[in-house]
PDB file of N, CA and C in Angstrom:
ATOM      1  N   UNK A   1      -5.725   3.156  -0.270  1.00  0.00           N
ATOM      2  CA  UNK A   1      -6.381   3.595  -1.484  1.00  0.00           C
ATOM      3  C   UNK A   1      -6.508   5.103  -1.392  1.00  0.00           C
ATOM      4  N   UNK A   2      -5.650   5.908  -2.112  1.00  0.00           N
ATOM      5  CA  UNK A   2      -5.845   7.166  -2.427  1.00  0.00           C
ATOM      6  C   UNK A   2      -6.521   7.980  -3.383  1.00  0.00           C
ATOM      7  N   UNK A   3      -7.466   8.821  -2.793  1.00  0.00           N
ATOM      8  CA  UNK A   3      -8.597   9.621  -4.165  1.00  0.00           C
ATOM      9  C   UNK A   3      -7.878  10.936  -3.912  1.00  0.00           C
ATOM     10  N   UNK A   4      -8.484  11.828  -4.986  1.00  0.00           N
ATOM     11  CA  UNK A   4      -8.293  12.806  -5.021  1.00  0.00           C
ATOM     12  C   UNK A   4      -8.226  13.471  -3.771  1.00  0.00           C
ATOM     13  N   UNK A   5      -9.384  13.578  -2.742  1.00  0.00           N
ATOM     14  CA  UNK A   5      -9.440  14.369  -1.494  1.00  0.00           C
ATOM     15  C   UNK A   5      -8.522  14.072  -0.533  1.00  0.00           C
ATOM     16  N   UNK A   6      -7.419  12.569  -0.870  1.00  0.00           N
ATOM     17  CA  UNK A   6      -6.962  11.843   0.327  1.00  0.00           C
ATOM     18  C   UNK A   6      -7.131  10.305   0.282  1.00  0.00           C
ATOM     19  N   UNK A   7      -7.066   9.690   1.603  1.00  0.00           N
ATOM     20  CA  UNK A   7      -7.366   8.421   2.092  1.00  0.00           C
ATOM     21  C   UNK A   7      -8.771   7.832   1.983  1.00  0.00           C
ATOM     22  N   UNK A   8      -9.177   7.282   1.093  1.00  0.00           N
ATOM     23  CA  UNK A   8     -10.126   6.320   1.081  1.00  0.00           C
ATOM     24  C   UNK A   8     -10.114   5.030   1.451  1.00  0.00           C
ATOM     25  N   UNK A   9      -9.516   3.993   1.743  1.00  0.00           N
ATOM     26  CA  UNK A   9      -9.580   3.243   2.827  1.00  0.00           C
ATOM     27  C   UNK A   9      -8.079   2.231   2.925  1.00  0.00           C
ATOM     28  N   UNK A  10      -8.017   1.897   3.756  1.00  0.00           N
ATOM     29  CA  UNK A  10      -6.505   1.451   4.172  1.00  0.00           C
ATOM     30  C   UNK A  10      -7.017  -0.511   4.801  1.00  0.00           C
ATOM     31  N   UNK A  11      -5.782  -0.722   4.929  1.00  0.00           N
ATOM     32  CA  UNK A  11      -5.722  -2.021   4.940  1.00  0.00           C
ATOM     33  C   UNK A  11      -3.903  -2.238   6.265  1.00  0.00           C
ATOM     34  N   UNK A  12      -4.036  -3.044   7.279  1.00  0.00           N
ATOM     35  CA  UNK A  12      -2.683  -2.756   7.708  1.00  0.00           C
ATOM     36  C   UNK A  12      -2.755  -4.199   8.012  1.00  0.00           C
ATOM     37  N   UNK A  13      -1.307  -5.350   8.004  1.00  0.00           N
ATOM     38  CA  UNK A  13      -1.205  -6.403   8.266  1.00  0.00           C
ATOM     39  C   UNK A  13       0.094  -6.984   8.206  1.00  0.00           C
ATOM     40  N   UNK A  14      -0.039  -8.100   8.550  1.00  0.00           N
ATOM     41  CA  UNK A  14       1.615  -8.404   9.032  1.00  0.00           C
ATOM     42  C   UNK A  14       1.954  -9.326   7.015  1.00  0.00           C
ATOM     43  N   UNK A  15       3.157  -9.327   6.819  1.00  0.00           N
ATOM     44  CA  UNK A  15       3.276  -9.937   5.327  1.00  0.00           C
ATOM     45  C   UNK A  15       3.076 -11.768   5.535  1.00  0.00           C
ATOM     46  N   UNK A  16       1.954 -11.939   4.701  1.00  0.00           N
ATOM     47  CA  UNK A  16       1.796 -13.398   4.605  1.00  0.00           C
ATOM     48  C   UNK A  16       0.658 -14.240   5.529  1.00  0.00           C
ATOM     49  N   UNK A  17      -0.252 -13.022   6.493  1.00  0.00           N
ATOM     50  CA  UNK A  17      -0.947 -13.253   7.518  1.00  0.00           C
ATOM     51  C   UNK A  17      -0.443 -13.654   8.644  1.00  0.00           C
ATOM     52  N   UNK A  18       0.853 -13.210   8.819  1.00  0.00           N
ATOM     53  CA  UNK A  18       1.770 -13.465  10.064  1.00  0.00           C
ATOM     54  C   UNK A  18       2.926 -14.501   9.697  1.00  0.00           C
ATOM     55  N   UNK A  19       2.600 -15.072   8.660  1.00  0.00           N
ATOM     56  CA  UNK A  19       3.316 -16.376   8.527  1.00  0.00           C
ATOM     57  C   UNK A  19       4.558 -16.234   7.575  1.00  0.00           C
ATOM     58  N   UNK A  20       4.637 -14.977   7.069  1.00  0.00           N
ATOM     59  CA  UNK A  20       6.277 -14.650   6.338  1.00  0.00           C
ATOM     60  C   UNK A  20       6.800 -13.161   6.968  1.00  0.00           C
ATOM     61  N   UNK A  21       7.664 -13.132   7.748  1.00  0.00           N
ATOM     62  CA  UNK A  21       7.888 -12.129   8.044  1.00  0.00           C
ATOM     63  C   UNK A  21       9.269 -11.385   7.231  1.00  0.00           C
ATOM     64  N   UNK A  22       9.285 -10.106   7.319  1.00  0.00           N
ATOM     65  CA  UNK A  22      10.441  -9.405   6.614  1.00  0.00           C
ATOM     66  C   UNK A  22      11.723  -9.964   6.781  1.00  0.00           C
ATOM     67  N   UNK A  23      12.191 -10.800   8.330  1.00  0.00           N
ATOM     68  CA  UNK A  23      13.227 -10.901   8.390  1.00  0.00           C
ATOM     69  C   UNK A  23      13.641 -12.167   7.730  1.00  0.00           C
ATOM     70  N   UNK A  24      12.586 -12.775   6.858  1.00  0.00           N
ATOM     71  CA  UNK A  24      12.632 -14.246   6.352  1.00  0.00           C
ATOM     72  C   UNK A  24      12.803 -13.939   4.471  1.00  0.00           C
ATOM     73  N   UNK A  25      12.670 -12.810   4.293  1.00  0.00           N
ATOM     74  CA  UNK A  25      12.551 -12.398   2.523  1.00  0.00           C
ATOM     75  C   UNK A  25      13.835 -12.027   2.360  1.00  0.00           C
ATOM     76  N   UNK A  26      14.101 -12.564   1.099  1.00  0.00           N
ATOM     77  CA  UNK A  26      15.265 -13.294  -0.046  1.00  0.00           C
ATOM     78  C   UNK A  26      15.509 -12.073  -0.486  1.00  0.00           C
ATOM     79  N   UNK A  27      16.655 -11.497  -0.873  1.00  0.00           N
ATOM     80  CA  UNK A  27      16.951  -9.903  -1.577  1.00  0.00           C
ATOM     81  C   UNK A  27      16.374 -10.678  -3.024  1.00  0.00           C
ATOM     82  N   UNK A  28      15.804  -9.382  -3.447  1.00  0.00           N
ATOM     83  CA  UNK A  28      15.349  -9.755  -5.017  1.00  0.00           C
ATOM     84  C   UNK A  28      14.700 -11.048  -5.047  1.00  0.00           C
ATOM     85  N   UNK A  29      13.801 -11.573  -4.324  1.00  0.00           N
ATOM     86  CA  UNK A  29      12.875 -12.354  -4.414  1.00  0.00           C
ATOM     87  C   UNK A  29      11.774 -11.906  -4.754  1.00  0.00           C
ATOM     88  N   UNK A  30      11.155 -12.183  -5.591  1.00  0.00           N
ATOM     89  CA  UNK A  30       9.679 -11.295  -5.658  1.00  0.00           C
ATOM     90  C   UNK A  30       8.474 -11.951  -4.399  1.00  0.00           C
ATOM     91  N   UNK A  31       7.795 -11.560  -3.776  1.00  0.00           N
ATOM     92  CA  UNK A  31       6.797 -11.574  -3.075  1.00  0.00           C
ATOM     93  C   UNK A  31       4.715 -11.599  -3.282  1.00  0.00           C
ATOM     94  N   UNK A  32       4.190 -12.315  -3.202  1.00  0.00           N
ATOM     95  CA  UNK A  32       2.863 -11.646  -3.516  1.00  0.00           C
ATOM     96  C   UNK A  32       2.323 -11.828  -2.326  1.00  0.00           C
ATOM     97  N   UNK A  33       1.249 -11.052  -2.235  1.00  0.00           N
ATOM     98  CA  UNK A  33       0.497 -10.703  -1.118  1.00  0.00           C
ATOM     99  C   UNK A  33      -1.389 -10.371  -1.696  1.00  0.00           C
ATOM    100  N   UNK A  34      -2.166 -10.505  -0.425  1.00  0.00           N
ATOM    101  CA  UNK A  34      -3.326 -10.314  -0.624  1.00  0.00           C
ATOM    102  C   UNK A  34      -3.985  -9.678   0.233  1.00  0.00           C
ATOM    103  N   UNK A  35      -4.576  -8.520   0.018  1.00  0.00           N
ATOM    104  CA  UNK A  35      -5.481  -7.825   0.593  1.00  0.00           C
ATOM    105  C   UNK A  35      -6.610  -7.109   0.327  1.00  0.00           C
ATOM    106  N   UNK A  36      -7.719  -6.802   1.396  1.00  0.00           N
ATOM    107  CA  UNK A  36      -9.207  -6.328   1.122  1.00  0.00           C
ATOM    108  C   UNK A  36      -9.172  -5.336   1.566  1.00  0.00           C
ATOM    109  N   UNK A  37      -9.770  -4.072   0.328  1.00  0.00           N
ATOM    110  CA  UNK A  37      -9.903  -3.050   1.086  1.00  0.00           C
ATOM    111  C   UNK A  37     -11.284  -2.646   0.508  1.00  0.00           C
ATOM    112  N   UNK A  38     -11.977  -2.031   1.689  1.00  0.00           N
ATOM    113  CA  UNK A  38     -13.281  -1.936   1.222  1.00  0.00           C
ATOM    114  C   UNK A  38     -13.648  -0.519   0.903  1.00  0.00           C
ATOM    115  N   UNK A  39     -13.935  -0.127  -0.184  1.00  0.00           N
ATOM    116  CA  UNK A  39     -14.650   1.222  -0.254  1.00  0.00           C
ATOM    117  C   UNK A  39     -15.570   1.724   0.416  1.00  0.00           C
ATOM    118  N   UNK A  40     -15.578   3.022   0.497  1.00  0.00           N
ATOM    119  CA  UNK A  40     -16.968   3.508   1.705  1.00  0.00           C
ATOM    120  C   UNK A  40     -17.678   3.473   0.213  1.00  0.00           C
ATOM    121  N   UNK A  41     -19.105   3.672   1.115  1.00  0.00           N
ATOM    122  CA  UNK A  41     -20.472   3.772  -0.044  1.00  0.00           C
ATOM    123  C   UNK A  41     -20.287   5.240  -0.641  1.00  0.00           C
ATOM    124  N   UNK A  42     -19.927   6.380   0.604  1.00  0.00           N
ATOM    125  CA  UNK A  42     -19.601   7.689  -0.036  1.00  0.00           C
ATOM    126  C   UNK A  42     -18.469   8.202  -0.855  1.00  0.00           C
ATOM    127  N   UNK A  43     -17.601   7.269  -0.940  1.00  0.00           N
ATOM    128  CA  UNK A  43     -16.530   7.544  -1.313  1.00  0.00           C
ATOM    129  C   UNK A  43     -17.083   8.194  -3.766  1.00  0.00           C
ATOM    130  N   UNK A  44     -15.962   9.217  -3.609  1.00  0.00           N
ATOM    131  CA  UNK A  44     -16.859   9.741  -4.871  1.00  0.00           C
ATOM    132  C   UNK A  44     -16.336   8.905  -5.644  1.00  0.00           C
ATOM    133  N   UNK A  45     -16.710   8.833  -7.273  1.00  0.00           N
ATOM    134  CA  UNK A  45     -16.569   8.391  -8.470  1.00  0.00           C
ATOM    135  C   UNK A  45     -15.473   8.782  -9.183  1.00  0.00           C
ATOM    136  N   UNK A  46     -14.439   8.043  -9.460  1.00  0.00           N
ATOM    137  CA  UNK A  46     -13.593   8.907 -10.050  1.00  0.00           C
ATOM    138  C   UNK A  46     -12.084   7.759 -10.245  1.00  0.00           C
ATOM    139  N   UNK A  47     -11.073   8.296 -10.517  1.00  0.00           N
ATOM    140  CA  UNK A  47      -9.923   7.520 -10.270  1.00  0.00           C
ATOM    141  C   UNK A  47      -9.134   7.896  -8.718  1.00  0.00           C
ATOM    142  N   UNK A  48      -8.630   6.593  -9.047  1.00  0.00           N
ATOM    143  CA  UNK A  48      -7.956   6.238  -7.403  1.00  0.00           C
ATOM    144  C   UNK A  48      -6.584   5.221  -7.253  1.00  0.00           C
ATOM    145  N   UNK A  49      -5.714   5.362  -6.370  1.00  0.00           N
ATOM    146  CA  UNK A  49      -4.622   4.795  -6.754  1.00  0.00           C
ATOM    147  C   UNK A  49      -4.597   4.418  -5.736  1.00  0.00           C
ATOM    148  N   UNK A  50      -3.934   2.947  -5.631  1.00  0.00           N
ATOM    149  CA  UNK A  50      -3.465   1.809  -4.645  1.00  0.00           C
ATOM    150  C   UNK A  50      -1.876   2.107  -4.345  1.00  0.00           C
ATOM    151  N   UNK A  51      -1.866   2.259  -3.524  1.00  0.00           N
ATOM    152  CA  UNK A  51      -0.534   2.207  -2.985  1.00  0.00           C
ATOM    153  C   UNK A  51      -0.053   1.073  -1.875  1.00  0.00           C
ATOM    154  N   UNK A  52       1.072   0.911  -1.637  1.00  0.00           N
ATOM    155  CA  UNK A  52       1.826  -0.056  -0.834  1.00  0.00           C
ATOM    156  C   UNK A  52       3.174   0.567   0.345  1.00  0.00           C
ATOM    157  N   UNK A  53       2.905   0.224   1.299  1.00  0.00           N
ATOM    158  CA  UNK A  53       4.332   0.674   2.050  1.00  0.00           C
ATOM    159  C   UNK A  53       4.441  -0.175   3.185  1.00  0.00           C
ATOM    160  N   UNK A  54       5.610  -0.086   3.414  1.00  0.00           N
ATOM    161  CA  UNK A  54       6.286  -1.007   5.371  1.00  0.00           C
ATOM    162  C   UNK A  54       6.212   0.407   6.124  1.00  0.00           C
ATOM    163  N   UNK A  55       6.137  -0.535   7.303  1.00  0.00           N
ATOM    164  CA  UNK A  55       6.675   0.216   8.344  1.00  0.00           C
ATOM    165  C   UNK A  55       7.215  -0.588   9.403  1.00  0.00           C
ATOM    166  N   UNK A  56       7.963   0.294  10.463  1.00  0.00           N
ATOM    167  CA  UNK A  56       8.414  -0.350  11.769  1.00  0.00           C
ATOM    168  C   UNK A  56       7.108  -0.386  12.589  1.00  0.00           C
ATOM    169  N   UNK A  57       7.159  -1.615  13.181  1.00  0.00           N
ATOM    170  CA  UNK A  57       6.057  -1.625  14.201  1.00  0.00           C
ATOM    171  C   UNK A  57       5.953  -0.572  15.268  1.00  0.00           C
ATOM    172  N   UNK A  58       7.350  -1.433  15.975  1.00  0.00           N
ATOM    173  CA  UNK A  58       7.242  -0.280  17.125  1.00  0.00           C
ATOM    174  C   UNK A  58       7.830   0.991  17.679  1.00  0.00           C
ATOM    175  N   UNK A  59       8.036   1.482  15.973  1.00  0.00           N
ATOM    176  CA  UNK A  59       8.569   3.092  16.517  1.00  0.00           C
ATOM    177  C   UNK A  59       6.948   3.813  15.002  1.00  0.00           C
ATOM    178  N   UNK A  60       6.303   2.811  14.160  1.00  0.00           N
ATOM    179  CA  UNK A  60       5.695   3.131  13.019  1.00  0.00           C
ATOM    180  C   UNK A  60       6.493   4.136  12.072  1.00  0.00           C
ATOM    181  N   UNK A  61       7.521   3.959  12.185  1.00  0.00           N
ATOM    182  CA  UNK A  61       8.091   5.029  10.877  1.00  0.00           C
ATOM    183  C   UNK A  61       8.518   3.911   9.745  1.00  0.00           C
ATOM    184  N   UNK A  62       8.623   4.584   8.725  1.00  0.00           N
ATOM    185  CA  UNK A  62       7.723   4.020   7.307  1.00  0.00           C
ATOM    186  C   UNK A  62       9.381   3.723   6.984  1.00  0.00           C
ATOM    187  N   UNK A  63       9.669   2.488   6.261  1.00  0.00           N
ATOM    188  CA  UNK A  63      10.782   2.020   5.455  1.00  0.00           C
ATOM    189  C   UNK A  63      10.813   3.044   4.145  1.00  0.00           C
ATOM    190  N   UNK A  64      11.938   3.382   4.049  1.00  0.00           N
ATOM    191  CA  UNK A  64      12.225   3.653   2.513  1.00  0.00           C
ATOM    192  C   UNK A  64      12.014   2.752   1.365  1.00  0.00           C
ATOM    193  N   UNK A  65      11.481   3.803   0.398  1.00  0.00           N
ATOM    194  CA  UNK A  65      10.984   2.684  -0.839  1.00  0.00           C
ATOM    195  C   UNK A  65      12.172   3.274  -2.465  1.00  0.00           C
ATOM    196  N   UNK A  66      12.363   2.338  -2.889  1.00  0.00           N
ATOM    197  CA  UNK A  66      12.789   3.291  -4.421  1.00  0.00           C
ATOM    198  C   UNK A  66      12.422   2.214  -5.159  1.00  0.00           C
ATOM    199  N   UNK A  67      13.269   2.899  -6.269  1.00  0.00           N
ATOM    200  CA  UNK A  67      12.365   2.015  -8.073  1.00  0.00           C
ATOM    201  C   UNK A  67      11.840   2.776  -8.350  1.00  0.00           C
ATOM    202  N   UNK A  68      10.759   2.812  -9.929  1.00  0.00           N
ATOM    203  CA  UNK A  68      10.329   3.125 -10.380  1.00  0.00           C
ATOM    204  C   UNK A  68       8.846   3.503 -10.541  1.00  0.00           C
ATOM    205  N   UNK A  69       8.320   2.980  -9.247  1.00  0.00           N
ATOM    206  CA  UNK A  69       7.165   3.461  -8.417  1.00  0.00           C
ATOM    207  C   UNK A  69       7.066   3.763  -6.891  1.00  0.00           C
ATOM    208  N   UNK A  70       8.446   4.133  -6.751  1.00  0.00           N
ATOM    209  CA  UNK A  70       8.718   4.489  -5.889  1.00  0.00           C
ATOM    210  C   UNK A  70       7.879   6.352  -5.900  1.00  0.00           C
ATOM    211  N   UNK A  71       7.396   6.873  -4.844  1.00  0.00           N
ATOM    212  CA  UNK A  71       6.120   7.934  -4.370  1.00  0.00           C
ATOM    213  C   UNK A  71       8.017   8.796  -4.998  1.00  0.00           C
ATOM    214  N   UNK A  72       7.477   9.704  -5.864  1.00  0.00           N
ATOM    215  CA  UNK A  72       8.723  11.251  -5.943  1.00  0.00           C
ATOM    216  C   UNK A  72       8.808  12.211  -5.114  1.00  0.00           C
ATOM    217  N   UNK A  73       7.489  12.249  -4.556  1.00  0.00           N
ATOM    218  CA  UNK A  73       7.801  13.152  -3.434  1.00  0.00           C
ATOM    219  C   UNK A  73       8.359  13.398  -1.987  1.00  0.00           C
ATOM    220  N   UNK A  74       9.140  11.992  -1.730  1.00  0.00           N
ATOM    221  CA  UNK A  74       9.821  11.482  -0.764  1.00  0.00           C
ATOM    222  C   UNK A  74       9.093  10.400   0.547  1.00  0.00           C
ATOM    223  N   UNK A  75       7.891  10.625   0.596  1.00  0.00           N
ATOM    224  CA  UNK A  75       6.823   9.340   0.776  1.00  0.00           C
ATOM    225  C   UNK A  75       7.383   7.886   0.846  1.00  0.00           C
ATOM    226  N   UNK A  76       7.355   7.455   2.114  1.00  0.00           N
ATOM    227  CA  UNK A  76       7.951   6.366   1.978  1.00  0.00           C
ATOM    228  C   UNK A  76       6.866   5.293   1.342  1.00  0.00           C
ATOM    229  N   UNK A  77       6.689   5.333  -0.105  1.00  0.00           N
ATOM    230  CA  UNK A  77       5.679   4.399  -0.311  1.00  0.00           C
ATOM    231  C   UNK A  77       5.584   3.687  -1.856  1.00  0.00           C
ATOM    232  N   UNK A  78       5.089   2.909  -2.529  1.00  0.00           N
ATOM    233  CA  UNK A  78       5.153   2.617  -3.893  1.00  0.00           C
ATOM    234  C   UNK A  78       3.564   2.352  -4.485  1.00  0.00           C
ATOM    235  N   UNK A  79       3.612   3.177  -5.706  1.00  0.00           N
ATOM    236  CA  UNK A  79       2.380   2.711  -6.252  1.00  0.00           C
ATOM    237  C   UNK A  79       1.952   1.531  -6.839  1.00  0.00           C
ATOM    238  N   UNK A  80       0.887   0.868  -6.511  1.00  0.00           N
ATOM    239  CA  UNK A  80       0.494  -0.230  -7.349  1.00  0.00           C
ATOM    240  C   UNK A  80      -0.287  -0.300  -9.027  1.00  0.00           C
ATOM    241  N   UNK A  81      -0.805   0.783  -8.518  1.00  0.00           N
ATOM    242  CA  UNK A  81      -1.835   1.225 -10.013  1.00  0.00           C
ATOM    243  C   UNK A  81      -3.380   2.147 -10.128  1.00  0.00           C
ATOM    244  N   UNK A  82      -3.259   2.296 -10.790  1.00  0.00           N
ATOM    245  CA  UNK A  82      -4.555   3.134 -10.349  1.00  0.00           C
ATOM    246  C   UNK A  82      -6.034   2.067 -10.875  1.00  0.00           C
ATOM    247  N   UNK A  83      -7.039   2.659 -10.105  1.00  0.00           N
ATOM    248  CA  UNK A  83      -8.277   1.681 -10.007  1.00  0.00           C
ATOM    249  C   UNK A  83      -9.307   2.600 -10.070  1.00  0.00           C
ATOM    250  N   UNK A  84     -10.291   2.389 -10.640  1.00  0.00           N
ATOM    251  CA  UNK A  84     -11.488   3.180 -11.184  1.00  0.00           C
ATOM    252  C   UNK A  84     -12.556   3.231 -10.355  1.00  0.00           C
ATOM    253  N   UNK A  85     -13.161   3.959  -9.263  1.00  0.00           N
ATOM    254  CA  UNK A  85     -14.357   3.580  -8.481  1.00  0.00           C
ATOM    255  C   UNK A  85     -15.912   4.234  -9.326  1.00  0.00           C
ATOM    256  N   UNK A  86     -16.569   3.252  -9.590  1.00  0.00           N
ATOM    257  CA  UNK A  86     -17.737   3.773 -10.164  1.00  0.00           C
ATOM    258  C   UNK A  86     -18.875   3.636  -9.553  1.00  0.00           C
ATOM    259  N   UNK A  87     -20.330   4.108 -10.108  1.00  0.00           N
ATOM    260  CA  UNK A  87     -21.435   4.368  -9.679  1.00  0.00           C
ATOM    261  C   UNK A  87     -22.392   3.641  -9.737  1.00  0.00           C
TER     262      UNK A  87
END
């Protein structure tokens, strides 16, 4: 979850709670997934955007993403949408 200042809180996990892994997904299959991410209490008021990305485990460098929410600034990452934190 990205705010204006940065990282407001993150979420990291294997796809499916361990139980679907990457090397098991269908090209052009669509996928859903579920995750909790919790806001800090300080975190400010404002808009905020969800984002999504892979990575390699064990070197952690980030998969390439494209499409149309694919990050433009070369970010290996895709947006989900933006989300409103209020007061």
């Amino acid at each position: 979850l990205l705010g204006a200042a940065g990282s407001l809180a993150q979420a990291d996990a294997y796809p499916g709670a361990g139980q679907y892994p990457t090397t098991r997904w269908l090209i052009a299959r669509p996928f859903a997934d579920t995750f909790t991410l919790t806001v800090p209490v300080d975190a400010p008021a404002g808009e905020a955007r969800v984002i999504a990305g892979l990575y390699d485990l064990p070197t952690l460098q980030r998969q390439p993403a494209a499409g149309p929410a694919a990050n433009p600034s070369g970010e290996a990452w895709l947006e989900l949408g933006p989300v409103t934190i209020t007061r």
